[in-house]
PDB file of N, CA and C in Angstrom:
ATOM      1  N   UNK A   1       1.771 -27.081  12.762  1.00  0.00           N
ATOM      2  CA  UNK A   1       2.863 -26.497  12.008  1.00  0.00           C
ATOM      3  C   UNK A   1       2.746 -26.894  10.544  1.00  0.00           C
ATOM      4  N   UNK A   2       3.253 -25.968   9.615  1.00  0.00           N
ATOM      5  CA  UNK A   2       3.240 -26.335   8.158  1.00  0.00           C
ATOM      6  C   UNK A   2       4.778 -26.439   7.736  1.00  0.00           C
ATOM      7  N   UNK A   3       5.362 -27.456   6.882  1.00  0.00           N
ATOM      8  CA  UNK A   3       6.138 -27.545   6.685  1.00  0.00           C
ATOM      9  C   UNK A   3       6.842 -26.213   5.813  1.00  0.00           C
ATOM     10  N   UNK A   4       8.053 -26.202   5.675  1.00  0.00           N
ATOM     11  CA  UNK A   4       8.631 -24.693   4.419  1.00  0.00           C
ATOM     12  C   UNK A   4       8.235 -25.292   3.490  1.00  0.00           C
ATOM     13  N   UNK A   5       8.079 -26.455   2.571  1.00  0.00           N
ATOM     14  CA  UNK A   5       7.684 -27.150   1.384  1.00  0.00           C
ATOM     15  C   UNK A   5       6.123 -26.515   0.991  1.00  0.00           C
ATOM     16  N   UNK A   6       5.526 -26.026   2.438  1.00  0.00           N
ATOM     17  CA  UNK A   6       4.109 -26.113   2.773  1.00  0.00           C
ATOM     18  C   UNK A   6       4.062 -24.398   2.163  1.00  0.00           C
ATOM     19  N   UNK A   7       5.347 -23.595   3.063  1.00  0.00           N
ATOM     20  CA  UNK A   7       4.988 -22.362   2.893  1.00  0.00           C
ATOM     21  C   UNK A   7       5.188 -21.743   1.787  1.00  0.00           C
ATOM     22  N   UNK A   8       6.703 -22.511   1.005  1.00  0.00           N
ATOM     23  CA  UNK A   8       6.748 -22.381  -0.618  1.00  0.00           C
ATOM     24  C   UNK A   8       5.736 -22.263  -1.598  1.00  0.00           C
ATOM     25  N   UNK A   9       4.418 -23.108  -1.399  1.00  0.00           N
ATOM     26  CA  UNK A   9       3.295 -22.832  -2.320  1.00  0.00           C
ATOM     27  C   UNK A   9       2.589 -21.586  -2.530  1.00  0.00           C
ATOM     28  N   UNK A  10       2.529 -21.082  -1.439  1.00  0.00           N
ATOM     29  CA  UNK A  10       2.112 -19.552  -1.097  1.00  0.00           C
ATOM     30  C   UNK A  10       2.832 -18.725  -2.245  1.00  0.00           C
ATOM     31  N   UNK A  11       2.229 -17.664  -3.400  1.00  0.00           N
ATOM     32  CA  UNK A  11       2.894 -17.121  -3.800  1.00  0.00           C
ATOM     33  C   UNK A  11       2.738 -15.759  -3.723  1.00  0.00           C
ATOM     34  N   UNK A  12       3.445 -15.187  -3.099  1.00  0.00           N
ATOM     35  CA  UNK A  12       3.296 -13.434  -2.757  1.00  0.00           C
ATOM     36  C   UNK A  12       3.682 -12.545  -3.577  1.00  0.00           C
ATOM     37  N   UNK A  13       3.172 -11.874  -3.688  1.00  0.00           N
ATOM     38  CA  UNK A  13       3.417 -10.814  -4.671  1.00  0.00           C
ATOM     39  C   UNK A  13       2.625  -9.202  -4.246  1.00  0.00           C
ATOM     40  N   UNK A  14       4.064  -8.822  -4.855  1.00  0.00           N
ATOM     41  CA  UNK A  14       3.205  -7.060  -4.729  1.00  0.00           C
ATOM     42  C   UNK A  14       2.697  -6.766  -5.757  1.00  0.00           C
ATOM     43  N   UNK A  15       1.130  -6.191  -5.019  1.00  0.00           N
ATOM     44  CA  UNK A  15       0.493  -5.335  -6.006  1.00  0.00           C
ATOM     45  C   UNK A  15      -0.170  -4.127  -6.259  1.00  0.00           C
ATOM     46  N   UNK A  16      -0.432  -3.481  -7.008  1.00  0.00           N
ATOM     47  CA  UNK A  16      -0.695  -1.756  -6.354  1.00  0.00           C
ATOM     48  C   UNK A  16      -2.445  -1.897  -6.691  1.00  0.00           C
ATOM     49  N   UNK A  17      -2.939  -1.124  -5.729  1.00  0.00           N
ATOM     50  CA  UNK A  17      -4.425  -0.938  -5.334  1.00  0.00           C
ATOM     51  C   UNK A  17      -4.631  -0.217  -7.136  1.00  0.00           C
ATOM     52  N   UNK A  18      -5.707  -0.488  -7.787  1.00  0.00           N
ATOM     53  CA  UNK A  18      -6.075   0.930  -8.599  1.00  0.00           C
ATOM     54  C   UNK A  18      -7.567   1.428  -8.116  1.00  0.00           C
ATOM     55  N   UNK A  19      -8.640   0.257  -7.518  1.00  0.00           N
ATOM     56  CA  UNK A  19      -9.589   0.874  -7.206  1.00  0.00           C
ATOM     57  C   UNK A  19     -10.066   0.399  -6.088  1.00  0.00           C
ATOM     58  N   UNK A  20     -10.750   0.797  -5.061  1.00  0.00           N
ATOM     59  CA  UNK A  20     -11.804   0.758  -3.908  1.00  0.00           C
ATOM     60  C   UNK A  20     -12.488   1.043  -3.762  1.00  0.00           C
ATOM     61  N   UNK A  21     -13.738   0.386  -3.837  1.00  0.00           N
ATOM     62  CA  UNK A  21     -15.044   0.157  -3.345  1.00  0.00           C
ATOM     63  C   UNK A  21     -15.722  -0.624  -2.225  1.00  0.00           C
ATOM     64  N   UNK A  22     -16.603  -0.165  -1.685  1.00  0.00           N
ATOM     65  CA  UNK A  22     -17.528  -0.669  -0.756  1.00  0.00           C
ATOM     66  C   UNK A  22     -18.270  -1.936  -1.115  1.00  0.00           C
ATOM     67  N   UNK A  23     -18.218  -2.935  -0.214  1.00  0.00           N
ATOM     68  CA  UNK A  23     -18.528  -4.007  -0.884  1.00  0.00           C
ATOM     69  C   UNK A  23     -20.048  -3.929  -0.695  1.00  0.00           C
ATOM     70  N   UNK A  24     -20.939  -4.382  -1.437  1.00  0.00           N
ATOM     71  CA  UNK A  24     -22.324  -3.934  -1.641  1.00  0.00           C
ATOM     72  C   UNK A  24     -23.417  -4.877  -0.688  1.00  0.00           C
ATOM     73  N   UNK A  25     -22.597  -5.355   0.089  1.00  0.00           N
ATOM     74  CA  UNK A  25     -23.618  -6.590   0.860  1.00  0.00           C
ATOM     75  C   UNK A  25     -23.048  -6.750   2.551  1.00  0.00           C
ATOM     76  N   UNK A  26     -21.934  -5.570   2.557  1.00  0.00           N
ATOM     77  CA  UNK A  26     -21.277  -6.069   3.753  1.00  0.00           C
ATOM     78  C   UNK A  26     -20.503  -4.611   4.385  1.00  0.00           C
ATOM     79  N   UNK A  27     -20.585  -4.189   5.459  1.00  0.00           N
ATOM     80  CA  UNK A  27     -20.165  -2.716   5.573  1.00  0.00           C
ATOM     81  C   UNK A  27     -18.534  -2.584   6.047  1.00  0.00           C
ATOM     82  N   UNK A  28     -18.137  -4.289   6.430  1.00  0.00           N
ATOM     83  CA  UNK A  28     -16.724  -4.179   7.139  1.00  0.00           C
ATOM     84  C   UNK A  28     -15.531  -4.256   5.633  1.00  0.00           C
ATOM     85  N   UNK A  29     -16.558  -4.564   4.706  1.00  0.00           N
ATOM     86  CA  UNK A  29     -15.247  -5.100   3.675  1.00  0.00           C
ATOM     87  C   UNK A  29     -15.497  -4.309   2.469  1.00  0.00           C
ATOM     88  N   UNK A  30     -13.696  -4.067   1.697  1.00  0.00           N
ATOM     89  CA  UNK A  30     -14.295  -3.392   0.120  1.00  0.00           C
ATOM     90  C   UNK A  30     -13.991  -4.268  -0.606  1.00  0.00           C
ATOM     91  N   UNK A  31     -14.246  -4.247  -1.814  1.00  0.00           N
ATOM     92  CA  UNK A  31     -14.142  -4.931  -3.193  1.00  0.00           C
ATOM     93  C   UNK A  31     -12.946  -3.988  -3.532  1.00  0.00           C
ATOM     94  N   UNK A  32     -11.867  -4.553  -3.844  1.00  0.00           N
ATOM     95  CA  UNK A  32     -10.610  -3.927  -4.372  1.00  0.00           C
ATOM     96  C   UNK A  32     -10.408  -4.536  -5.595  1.00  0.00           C
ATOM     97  N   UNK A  33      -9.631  -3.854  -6.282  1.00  0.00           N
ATOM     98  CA  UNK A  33      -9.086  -4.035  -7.899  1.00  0.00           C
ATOM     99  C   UNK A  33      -7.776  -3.659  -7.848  1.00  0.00           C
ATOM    100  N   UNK A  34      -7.085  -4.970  -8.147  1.00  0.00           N
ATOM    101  CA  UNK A  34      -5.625  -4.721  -7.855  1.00  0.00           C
ATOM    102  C   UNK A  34      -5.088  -5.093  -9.111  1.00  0.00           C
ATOM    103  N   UNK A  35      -3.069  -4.725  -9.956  1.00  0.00           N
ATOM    104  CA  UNK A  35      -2.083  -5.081 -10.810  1.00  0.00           C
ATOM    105  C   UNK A  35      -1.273  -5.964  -9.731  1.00  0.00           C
ATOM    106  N   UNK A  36      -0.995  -6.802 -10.337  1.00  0.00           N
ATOM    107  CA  UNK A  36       0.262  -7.578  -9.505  1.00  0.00           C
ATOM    108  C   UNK A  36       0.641  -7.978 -11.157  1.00  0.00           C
ATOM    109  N   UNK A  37       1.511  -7.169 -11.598  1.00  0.00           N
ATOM    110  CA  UNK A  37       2.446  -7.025 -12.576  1.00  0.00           C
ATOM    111  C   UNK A  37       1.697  -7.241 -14.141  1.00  0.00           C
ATOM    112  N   UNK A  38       0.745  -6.668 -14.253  1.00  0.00           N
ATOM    113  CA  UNK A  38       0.241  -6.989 -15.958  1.00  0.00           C
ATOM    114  C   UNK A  38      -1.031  -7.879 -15.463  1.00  0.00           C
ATOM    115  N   UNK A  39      -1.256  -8.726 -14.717  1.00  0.00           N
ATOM    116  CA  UNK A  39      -2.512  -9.338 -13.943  1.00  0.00           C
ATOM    117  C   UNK A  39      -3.805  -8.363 -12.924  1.00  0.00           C
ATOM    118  N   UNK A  40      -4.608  -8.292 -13.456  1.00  0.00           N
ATOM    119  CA  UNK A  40      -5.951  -7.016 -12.508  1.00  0.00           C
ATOM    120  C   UNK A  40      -6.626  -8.445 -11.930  1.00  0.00           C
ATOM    121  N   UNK A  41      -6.395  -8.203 -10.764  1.00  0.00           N
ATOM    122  CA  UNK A  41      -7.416  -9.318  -9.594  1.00  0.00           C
ATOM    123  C   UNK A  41      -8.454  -8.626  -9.203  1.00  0.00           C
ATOM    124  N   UNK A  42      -9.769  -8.984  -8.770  1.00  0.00           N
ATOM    125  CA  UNK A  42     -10.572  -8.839  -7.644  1.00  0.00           C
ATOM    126  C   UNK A  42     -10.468  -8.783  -6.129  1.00  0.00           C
ATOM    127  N   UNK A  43     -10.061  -8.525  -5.320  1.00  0.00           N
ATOM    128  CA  UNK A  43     -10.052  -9.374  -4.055  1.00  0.00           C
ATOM    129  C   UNK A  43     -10.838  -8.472  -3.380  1.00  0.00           C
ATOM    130  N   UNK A  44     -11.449  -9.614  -2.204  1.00  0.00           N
ATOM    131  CA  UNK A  44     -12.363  -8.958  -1.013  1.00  0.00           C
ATOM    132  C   UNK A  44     -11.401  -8.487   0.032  1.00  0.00           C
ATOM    133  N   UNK A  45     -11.810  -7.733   1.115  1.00  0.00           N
ATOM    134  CA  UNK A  45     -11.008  -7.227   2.234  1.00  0.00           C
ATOM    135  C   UNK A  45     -11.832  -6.510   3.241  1.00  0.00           C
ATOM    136  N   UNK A  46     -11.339  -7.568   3.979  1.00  0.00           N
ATOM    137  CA  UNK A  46     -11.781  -6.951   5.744  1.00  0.00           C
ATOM    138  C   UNK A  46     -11.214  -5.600   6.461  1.00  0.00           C
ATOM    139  N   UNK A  47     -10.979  -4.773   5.490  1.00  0.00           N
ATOM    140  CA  UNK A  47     -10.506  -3.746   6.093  1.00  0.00           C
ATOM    141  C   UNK A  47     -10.970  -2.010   5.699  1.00  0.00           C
ATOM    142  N   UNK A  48     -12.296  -2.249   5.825  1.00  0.00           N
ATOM    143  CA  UNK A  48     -13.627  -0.669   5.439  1.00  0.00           C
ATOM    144  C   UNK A  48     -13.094   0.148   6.902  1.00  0.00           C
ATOM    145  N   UNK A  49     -13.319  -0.875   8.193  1.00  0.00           N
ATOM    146  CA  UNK A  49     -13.451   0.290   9.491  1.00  0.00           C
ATOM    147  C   UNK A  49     -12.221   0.739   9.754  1.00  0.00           C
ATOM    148  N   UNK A  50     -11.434   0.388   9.168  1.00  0.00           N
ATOM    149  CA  UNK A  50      -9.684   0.960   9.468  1.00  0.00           C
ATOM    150  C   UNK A  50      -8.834   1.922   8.186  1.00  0.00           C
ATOM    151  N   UNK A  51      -9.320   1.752   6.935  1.00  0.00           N
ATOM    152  CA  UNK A  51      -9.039   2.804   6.274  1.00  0.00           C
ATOM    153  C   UNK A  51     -10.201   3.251   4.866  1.00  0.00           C
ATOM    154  N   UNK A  52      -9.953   4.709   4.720  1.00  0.00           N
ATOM    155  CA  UNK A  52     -10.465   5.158   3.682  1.00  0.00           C
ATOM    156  C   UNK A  52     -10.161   4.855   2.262  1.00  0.00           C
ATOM    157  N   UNK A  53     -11.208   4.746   1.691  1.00  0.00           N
ATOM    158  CA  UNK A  53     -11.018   4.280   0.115  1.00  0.00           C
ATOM    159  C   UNK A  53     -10.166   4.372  -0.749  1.00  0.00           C
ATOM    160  N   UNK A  54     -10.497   6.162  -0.473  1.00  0.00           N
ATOM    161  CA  UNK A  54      -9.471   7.005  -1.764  1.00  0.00           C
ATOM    162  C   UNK A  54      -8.050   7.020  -1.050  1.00  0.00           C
ATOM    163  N   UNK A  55      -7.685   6.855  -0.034  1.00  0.00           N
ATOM    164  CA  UNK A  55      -6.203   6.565   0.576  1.00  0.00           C
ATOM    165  C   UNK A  55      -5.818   5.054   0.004  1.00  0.00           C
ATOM    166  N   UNK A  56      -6.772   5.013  -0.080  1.00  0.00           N
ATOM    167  CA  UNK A  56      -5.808   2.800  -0.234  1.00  0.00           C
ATOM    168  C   UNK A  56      -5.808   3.464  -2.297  1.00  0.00           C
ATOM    169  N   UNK A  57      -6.366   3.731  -2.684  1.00  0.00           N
ATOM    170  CA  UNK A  57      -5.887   3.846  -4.452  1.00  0.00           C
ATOM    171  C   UNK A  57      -4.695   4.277  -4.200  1.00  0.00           C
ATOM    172  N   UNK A  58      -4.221   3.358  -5.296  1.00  0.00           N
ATOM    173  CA  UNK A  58      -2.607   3.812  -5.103  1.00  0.00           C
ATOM    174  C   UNK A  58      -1.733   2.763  -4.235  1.00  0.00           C
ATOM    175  N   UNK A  59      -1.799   2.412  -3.125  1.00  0.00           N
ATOM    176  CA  UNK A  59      -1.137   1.659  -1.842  1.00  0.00           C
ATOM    177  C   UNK A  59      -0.713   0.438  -3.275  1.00  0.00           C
ATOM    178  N   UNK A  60       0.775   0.316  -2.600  1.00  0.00           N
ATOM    179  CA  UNK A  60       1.491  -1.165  -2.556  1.00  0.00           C
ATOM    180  C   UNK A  60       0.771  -1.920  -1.759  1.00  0.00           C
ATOM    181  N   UNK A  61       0.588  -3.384  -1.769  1.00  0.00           N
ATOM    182  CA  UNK A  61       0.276  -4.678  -0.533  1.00  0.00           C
ATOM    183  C   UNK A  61       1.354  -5.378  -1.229  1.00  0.00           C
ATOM    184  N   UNK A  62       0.846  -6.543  -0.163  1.00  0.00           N
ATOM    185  CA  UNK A  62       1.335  -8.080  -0.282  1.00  0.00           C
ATOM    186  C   UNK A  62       0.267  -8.786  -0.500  1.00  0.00           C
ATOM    187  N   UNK A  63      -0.104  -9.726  -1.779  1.00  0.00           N
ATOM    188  CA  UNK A  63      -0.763 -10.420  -2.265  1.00  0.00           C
ATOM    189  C   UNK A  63      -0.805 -11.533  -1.924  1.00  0.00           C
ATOM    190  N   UNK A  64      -1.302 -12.938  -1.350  1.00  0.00           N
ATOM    191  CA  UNK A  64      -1.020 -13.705  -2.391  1.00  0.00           C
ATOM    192  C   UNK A  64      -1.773 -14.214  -3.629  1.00  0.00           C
ATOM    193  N   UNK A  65      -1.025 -14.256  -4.323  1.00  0.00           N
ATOM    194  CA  UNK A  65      -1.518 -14.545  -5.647  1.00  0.00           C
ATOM    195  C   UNK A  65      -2.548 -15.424  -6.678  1.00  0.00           C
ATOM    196  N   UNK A  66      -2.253 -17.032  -5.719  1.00  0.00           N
ATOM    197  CA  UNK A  66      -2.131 -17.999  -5.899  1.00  0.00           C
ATOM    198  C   UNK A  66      -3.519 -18.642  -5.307  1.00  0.00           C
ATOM    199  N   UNK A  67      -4.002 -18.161  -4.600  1.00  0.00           N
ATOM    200  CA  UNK A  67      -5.270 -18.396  -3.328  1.00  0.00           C
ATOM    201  C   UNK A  67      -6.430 -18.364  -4.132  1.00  0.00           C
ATOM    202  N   UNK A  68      -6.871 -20.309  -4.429  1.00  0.00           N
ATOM    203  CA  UNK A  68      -8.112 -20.302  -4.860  1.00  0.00           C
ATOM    204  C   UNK A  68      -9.407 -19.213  -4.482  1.00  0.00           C
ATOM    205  N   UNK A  69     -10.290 -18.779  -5.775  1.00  0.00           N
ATOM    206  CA  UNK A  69     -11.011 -18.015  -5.723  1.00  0.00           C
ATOM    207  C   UNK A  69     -11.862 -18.235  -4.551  1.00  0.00           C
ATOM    208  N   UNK A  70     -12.607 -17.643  -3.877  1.00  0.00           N
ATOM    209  CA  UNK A  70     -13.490 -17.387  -3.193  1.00  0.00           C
ATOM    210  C   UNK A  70     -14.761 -16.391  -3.304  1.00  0.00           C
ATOM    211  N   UNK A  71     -16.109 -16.606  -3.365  1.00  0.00           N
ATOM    212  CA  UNK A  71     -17.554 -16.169  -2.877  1.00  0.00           C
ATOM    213  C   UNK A  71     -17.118 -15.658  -1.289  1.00  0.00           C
ATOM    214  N   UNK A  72     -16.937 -14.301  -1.847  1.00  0.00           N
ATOM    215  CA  UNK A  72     -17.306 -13.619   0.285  1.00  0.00           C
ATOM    216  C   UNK A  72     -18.374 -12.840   0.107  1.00  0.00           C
ATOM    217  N   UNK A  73     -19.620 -13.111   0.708  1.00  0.00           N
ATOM    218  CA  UNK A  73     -21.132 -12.476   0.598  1.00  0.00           C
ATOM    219  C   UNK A  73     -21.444 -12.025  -0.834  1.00  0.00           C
ATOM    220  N   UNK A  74     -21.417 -13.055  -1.741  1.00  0.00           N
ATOM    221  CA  UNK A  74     -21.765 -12.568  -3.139  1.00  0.00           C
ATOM    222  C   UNK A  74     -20.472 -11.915  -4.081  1.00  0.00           C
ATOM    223  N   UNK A  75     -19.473 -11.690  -3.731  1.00  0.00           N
ATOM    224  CA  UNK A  75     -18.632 -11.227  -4.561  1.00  0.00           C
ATOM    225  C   UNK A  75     -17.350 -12.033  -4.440  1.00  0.00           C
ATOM    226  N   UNK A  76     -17.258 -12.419  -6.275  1.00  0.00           N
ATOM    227  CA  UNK A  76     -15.329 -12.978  -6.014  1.00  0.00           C
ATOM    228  C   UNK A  76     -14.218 -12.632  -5.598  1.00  0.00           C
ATOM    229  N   UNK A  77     -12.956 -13.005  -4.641  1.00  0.00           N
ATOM    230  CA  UNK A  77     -12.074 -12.437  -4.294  1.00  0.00           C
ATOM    231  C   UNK A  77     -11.404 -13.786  -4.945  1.00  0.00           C
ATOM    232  N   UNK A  78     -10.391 -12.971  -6.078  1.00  0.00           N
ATOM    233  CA  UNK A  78      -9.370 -13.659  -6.434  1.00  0.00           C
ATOM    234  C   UNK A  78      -8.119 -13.659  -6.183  1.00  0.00           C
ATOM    235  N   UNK A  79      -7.725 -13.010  -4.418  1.00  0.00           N
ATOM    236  CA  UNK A  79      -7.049 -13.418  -4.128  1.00  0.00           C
ATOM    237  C   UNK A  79      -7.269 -12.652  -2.249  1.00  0.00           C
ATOM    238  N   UNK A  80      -5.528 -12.458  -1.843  1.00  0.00           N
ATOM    239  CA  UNK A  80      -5.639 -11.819  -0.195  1.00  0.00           C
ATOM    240  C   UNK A  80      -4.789 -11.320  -0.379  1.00  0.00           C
ATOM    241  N   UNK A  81      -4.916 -10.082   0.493  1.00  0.00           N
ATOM    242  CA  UNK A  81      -3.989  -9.068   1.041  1.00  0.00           C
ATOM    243  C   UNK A  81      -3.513  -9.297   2.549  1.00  0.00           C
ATOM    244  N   UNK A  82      -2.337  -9.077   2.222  1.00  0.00           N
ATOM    245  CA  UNK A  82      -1.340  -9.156   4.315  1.00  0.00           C
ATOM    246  C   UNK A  82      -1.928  -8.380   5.256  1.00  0.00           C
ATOM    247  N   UNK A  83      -2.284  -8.362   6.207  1.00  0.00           N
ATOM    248  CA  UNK A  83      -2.232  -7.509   7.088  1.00  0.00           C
ATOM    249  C   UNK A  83      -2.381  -7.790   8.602  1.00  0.00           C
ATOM    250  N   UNK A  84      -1.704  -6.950   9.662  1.00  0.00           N
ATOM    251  CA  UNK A  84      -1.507  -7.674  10.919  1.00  0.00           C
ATOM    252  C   UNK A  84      -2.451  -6.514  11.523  1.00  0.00           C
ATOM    253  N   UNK A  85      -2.991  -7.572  12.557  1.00  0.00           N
ATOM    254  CA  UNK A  85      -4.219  -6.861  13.410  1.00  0.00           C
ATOM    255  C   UNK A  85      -3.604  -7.214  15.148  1.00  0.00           C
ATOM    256  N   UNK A  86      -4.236  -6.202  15.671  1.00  0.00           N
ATOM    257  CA  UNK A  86      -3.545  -6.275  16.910  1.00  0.00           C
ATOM    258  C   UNK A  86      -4.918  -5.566  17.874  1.00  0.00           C
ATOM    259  N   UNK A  87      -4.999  -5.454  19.024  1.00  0.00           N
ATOM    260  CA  UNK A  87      -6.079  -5.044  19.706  1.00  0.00           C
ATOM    261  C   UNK A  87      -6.403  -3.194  19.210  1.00  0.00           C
ATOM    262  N   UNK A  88      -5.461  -2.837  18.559  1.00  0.00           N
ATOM    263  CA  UNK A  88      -5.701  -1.401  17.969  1.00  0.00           C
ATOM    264  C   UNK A  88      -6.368  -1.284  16.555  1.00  0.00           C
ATOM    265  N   UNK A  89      -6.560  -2.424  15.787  1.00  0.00           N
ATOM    266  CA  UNK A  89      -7.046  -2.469  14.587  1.00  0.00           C
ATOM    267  C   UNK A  89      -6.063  -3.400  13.609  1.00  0.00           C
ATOM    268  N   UNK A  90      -5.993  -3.236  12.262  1.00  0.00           N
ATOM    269  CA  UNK A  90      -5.251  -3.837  11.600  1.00  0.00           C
ATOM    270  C   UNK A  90      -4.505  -2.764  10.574  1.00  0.00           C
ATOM    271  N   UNK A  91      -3.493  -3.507  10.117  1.00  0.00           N
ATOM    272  CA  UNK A  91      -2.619  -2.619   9.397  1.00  0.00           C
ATOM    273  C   UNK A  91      -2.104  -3.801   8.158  1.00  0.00           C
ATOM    274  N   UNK A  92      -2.561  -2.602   7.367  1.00  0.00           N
ATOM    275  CA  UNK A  92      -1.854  -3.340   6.120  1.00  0.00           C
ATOM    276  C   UNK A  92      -0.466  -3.645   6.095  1.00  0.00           C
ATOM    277  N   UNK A  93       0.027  -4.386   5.173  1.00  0.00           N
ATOM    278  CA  UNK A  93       1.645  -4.885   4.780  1.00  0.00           C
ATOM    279  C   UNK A  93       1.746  -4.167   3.126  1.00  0.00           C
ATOM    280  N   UNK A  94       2.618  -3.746   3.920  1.00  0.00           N
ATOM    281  CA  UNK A  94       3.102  -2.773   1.899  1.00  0.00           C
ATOM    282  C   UNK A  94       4.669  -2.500   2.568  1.00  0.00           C
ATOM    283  N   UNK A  95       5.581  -2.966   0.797  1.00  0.00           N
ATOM    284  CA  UNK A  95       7.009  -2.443   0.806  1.00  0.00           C
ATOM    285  C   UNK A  95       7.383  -1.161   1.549  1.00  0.00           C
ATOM    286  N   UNK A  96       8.637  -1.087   1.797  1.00  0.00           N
ATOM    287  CA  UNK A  96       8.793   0.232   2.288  1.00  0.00           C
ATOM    288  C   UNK A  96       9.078   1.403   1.263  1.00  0.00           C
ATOM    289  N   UNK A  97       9.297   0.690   0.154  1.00  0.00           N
ATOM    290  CA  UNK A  97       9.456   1.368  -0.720  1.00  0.00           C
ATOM    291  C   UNK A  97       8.567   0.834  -2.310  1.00  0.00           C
ATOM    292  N   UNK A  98       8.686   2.227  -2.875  1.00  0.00           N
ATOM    293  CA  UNK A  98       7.732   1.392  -4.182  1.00  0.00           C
ATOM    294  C   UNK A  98       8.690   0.332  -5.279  1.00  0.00           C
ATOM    295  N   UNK A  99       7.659  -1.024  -5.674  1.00  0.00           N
ATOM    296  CA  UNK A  99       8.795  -1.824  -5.921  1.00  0.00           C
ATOM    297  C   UNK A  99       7.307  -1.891  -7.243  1.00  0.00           C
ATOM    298  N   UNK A 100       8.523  -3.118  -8.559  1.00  0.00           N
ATOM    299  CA  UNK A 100       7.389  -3.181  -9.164  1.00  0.00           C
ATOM    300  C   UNK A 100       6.722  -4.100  -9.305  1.00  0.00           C
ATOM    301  N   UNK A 101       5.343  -4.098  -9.585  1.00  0.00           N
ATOM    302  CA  UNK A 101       4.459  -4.676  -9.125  1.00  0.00           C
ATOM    303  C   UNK A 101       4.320  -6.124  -9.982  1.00  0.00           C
ATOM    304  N   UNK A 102       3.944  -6.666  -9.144  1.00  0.00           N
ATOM    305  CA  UNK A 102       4.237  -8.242  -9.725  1.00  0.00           C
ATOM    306  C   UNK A 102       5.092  -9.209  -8.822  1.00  0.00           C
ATOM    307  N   UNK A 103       6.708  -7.944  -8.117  1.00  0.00           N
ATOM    308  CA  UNK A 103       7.586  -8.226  -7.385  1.00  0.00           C
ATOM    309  C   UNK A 103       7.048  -9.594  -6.544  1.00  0.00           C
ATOM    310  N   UNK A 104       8.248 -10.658  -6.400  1.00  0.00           N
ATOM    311  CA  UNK A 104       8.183 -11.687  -5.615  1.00  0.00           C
ATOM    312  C   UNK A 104       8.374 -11.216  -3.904  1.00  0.00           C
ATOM    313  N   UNK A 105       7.703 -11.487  -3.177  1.00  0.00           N
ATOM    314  CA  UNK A 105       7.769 -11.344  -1.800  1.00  0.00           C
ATOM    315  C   UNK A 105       8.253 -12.811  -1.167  1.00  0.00           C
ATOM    316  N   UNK A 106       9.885 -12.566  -0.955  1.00  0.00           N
ATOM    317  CA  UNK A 106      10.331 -13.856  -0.310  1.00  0.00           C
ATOM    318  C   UNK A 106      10.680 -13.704   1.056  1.00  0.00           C
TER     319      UNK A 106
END
């Protein structure tokens, strides 16, 4: 178990997709380019076999923000996206509505 003190560090944030790409070394994951409010991140993502590119431009997520950089097969991900996987695949986490981006996810 992690304490709430633990889960407080976590900082979430929404941010809107602007680009998707195929990550160049790996066929399950893209290289995304995300705003989380005036900030453009990098992040990697495990999620090529469950949706199309040009559908995720555009998409709200849940970020977090805060998540030391990472090397995933040669490329930086400066941060993670939410998403719940279940024996049917995985599904992203995005507002139900469009919020603006940067928004705190508490």
């Amino acid at each position: 178990m992690i304490t709430y003190e633990d889960f407080r560090k976590a900082e979430l944030k929404i941010a809107t997709i602007k680009t998707a790409a195929p990550h160049p070394q790996a066929d399950r994951l893209y290289v995304l380019t995300v705003d989380a409010g005036g900030t453009i991140k990098q992040i990697v993502a495990g999620i090529r076999l469950f949706y199309e590119a040009e559908k995720l431009v555009g998409r709200q997520v849940v970020l977090v923000d805060n998540l030391e950089p990472a090397v995933i097969r040669g490329v930086e991900s400066q941060g993670m996206l939410l998403a719940a996987s279940d024996d049917t695949g995985v599904s992203v986490l995005s507002p139900d509505r469009t919020v603006k981006e940067g928004s705190v996810v508490k």
